[in-house]
Protein backbone atom coordinates (compact mmCIF):
# COMPACT_ATOMS: atom_id res chain seq x y z
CA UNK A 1 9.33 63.01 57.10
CA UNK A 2 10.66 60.12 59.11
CA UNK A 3 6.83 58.97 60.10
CA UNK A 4 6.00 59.24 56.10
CA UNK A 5 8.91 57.14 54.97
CA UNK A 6 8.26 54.26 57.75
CA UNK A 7 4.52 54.45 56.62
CA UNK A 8 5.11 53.40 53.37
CA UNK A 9 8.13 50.81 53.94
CA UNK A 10 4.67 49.12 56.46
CA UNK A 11 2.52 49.63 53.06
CA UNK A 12 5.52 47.72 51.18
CA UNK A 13 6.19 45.22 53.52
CA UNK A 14 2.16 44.40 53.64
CA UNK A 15 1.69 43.85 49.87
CA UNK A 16 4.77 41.83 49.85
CA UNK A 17 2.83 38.99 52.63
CA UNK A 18 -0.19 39.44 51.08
CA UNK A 19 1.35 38.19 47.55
CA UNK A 20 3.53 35.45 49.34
CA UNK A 21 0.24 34.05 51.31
CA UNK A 22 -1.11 30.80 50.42
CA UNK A 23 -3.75 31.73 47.74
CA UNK A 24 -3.73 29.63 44.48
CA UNK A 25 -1.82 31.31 41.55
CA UNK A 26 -3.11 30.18 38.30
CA UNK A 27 -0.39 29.31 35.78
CA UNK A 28 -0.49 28.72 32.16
CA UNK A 29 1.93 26.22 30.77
CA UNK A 30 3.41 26.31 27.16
CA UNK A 31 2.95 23.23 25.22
CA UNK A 32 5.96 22.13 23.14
CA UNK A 33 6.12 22.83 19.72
CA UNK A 34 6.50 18.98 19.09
CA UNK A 35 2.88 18.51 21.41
CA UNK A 36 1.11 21.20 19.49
CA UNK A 37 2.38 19.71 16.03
CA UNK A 38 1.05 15.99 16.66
CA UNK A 39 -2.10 17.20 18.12
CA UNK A 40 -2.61 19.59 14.97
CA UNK A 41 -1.62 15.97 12.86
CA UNK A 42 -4.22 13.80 15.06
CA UNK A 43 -6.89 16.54 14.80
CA UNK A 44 -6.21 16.31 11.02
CA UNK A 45 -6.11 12.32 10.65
CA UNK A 46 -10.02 12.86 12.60
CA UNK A 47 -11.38 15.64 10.29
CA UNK A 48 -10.39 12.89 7.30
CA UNK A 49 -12.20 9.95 8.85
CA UNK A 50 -15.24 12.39 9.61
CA UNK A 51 -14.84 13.24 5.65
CA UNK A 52 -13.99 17.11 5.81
CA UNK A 53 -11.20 16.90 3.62
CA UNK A 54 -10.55 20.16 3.01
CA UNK A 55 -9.64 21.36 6.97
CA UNK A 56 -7.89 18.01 7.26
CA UNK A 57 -5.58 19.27 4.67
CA UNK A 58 -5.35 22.32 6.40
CA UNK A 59 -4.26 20.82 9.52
CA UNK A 60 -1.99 18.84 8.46
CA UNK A 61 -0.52 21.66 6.68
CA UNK A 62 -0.14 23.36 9.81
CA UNK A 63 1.40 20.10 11.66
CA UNK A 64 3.67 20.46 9.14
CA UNK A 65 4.58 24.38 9.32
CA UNK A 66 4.63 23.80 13.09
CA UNK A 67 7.98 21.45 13.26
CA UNK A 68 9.12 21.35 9.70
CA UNK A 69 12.43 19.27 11.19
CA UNK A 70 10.35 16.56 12.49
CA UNK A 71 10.04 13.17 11.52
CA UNK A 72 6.34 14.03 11.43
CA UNK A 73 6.62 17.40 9.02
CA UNK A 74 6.71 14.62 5.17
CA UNK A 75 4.17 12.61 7.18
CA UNK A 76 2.21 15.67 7.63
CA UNK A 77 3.00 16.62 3.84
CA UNK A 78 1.55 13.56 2.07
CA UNK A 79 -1.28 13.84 4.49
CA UNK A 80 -2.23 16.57 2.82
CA UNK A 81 -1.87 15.90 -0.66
CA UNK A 82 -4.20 12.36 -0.05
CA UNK A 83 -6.69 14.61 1.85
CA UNK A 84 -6.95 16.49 -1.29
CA UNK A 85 -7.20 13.50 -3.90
CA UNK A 86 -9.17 11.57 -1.43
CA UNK A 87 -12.09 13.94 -2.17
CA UNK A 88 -11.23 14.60 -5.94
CA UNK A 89 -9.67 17.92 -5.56
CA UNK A 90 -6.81 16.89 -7.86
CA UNK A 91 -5.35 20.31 -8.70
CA UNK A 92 -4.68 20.77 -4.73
CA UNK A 93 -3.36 17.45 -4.71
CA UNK A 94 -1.06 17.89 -7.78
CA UNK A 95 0.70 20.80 -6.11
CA UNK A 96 0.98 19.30 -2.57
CA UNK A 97 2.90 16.08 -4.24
CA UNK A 98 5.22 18.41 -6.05
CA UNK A 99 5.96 19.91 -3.33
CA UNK A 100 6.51 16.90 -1.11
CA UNK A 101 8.76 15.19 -3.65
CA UNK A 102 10.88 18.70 -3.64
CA UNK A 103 11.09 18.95 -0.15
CA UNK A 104 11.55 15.88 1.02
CA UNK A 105 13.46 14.02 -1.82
CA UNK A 106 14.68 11.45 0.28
CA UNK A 107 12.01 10.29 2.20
CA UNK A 108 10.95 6.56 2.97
CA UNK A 109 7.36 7.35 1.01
CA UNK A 110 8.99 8.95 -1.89
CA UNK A 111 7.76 6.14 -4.62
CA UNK A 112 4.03 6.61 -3.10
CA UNK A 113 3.99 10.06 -3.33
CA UNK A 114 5.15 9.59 -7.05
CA UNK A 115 2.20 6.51 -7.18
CA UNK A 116 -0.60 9.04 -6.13
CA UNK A 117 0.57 11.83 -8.35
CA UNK A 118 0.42 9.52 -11.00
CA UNK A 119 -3.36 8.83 -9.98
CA UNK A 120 -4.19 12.03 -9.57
CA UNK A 121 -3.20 12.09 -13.24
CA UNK A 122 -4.86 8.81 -14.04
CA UNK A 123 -8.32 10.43 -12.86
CA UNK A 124 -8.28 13.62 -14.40
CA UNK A 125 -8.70 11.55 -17.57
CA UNK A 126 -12.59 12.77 -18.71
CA UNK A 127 -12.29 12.53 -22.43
CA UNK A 128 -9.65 11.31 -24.16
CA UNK A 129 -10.89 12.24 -27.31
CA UNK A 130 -10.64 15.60 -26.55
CA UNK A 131 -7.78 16.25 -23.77
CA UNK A 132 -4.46 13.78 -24.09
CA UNK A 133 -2.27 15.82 -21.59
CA UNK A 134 -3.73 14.20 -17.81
CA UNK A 135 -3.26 10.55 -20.26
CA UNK A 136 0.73 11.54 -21.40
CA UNK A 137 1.48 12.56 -17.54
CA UNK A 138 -0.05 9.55 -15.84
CA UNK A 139 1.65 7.40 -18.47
CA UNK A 140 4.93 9.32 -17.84
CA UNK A 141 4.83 9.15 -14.14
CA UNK A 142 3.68 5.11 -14.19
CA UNK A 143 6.43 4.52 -16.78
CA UNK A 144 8.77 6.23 -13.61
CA UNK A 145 7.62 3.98 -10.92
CA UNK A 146 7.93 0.90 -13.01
CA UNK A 147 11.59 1.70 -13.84
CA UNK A 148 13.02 3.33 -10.38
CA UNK A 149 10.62 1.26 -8.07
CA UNK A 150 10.02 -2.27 -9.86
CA UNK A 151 9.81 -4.74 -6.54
CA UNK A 152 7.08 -2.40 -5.03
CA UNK A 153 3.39 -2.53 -5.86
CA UNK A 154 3.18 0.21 -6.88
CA UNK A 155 4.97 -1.16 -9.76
CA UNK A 156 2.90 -3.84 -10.32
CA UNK A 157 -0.69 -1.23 -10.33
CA UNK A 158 1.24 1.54 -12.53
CA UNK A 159 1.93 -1.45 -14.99
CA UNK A 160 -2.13 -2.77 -14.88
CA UNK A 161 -2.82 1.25 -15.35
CA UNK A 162 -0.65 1.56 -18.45
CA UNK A 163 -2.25 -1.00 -20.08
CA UNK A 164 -5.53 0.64 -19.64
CA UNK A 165 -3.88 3.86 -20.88
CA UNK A 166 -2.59 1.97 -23.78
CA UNK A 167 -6.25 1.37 -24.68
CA UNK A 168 -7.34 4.90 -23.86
CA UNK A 169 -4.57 5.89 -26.57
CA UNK A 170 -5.34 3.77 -29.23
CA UNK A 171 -9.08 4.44 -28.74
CA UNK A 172 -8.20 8.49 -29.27
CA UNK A 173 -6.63 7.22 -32.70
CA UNK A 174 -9.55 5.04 -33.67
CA UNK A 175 -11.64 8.23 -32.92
CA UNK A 176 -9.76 10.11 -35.29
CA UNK A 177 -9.02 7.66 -38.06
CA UNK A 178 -12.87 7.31 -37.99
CA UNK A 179 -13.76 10.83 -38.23
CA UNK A 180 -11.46 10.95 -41.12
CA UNK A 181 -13.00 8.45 -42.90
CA UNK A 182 -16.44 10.13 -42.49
CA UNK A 183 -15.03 12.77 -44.49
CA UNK A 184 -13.45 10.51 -46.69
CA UNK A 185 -10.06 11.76 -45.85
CA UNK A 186 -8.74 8.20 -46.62
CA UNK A 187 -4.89 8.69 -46.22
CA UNK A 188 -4.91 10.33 -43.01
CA UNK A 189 -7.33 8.06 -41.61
CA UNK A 190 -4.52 5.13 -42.54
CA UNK A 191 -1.95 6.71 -40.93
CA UNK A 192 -4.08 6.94 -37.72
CA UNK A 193 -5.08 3.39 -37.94
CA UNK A 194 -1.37 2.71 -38.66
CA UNK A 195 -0.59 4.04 -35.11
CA UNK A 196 -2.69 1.95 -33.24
CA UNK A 197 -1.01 -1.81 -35.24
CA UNK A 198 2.68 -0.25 -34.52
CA UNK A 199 2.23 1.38 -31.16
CA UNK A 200 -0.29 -0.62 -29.50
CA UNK A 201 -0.99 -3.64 -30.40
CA UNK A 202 -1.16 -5.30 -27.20
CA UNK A 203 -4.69 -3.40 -26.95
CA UNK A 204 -7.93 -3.94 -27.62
CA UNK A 205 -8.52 -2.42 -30.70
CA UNK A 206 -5.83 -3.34 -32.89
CA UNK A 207 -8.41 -6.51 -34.84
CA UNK A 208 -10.80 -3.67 -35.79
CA UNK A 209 -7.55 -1.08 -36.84
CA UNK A 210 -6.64 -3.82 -39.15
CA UNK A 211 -9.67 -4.42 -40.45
CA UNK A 212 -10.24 -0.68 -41.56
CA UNK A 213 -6.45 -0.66 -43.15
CA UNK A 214 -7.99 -3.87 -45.06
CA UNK A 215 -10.97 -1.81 -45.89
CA UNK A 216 -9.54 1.54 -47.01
CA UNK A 217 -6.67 -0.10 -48.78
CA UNK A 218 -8.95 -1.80 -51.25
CA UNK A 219 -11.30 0.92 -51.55
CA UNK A 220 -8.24 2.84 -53.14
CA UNK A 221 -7.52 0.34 -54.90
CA UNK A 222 -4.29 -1.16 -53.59
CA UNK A 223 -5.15 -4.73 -53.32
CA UNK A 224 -1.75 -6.29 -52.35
CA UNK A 225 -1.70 -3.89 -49.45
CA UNK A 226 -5.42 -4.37 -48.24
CA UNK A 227 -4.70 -8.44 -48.57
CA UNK A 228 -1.57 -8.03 -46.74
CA UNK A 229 -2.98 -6.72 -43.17
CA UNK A 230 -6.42 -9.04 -44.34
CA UNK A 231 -3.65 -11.91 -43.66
CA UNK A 232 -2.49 -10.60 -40.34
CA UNK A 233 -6.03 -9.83 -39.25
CA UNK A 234 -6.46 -13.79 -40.39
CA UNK A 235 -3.79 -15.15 -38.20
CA UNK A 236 -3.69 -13.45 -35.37
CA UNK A 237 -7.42 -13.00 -34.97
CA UNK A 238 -9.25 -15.65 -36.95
CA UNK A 239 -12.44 -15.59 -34.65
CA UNK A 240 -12.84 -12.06 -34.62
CA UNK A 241 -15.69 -10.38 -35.88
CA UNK A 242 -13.69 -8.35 -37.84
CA UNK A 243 -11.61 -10.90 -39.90
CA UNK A 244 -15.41 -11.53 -40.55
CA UNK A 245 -15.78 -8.36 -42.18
CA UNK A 246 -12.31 -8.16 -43.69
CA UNK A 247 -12.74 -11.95 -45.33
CA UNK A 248 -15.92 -10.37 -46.70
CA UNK A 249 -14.58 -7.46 -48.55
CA UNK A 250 -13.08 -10.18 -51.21
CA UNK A 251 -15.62 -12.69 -50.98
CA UNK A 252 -18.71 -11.22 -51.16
CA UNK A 253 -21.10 -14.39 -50.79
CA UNK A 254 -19.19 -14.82 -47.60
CA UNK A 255 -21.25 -15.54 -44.65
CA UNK A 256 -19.81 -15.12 -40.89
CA UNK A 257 -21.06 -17.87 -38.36
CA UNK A 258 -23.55 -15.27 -36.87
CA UNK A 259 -24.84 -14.51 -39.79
CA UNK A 260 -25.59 -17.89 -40.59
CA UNK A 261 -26.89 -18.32 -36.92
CA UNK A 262 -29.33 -14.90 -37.22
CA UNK A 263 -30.47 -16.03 -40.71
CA UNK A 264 -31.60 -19.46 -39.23
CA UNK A 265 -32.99 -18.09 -36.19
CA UNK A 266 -35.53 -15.87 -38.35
CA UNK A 267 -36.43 -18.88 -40.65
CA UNK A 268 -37.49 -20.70 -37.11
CA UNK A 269 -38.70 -17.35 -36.22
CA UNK A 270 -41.42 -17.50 -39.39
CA UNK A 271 -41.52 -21.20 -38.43
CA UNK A 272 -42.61 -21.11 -35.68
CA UNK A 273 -45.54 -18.35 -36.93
CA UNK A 274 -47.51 -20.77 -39.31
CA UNK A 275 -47.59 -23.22 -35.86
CA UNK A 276 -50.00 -20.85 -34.04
């Protein structure tokens, strides 16, 4: 009994040198969280230069999930959401932002994320004519940055892009106001033509809005009203084409310039015929 315990205290004592020797031991070493959540960001920031949106997003996602508490996590965030609108997925973009500026509603890039949500509005406009809700966000959210974040410039774009909203609005009522007058629906196409000369008429379209209130207003009839916007039309927008048209509708013999310029061009036109 003796002889069986010594033998295996020597079988003990052998395995215990043969561990200790001087073999190499091969030993795997934990990267920190904060390592593994800037290499997930970097590996991100590459996929987007190489264009692969889409698991750029993804990585920064996970950067973010990684080390939420890190300065890098809203970095990570926004990432994200510009991945997405960088290639036109503006739905995935849209719901990234909303969730930055929830998360994070004190962060240093706060008014940019609230500039690119108001692109990703902006270019979801298709057709105005048909779809006005991606037109009254983006105005909404420019409107926002001009008032909370006027010395950036982001102020100074959202203001150039409500202008160009302005137009897309008062082209949707010209649209309409037309149609209307196609079916000879001649009171509702006033009011629409109304709209555009009282709410935008900084725009491009408000010489040819007056001209139609000119033209409808003496069609029915109502001459003191159709010569009353045929006056604005004349002195705000004398060299228009359309105070051409308007001045027309009560002078009848009434020639514009071009007119008179086309006319004289086909008479040298002919001319010119009987030379060869």
């Amino acid at each position: 009994m003796n002889f069986l315990k010594n033998f295996i205290i020597y079988l003990l004592i052998l395995f215990v040198i043969s561990c200790s020797s001087d073999k190499k031991v091969s030993v795997v070493k934990e990267k920190n969280i904060e390592t593994q959540m800037i290499e997930a960001f970097e590996e991100g920031y590459k996929e987007l230069e190489n264009g692969d949106a889409l698991f750029a997003a993804k990585k920064f996602n996970e950067a973010e999930l990684l080390y939420p508490q890190s300065n890098w996590a809203p970095k990570a965030a926004l990432m994200a959401a510009y991945s997405y609108y960088s290639q036109d997925y503006y739905y995935d973009a849209e719901y990234e932002l909303n969730r930055f500026l929830k998360v994070y509603p004190n962060e240093k890039n706060i008014p940019y994320a609230h500039y690119l949500l108001g692109m990703v509005y902006y270019e979801r406009i298709v057709d105005e004519k048909k779809d006005l809700g991606p037109l009254v966000m983006a105005e909404e959210k420019f409107k926002y940055i001009e008032k909370n974040y006027p010395d950036t410039d982001f102020a100074l774009d959202s203001s150039y892009k409500l202008d160009l909203i302005q137009d897309y609005l008062a082209s949707k009522e010209m649209y309409i106001g037309i149609h209307y007058m196609k079916k000879k629906k001649w009171i509702a196409a006033i009011n629409r033509f109304k709209n555009v000369v009282n709410k935008y008429e900084q725009t491009s379209f408000i010489d040819e809005a007056l001209h139609r209130l000119v033209e409808l207003h003496y069609k029915l009839g109502l001459l003191e009203e159709s010569q009353k916007y045929a006056s604005l039309l004349g002195y705000n927008y004398q060299s228009s084409e359309w105070y051409s048209k308007s001045y027309k509708i009560f002078n009848k013999n009434y020639k514009s310039k071009l007119e008179v310029k086309r006319e004289k061009d086909s008479i040298f036109q002919k001319f010119k015929k009987l030379l060869y």
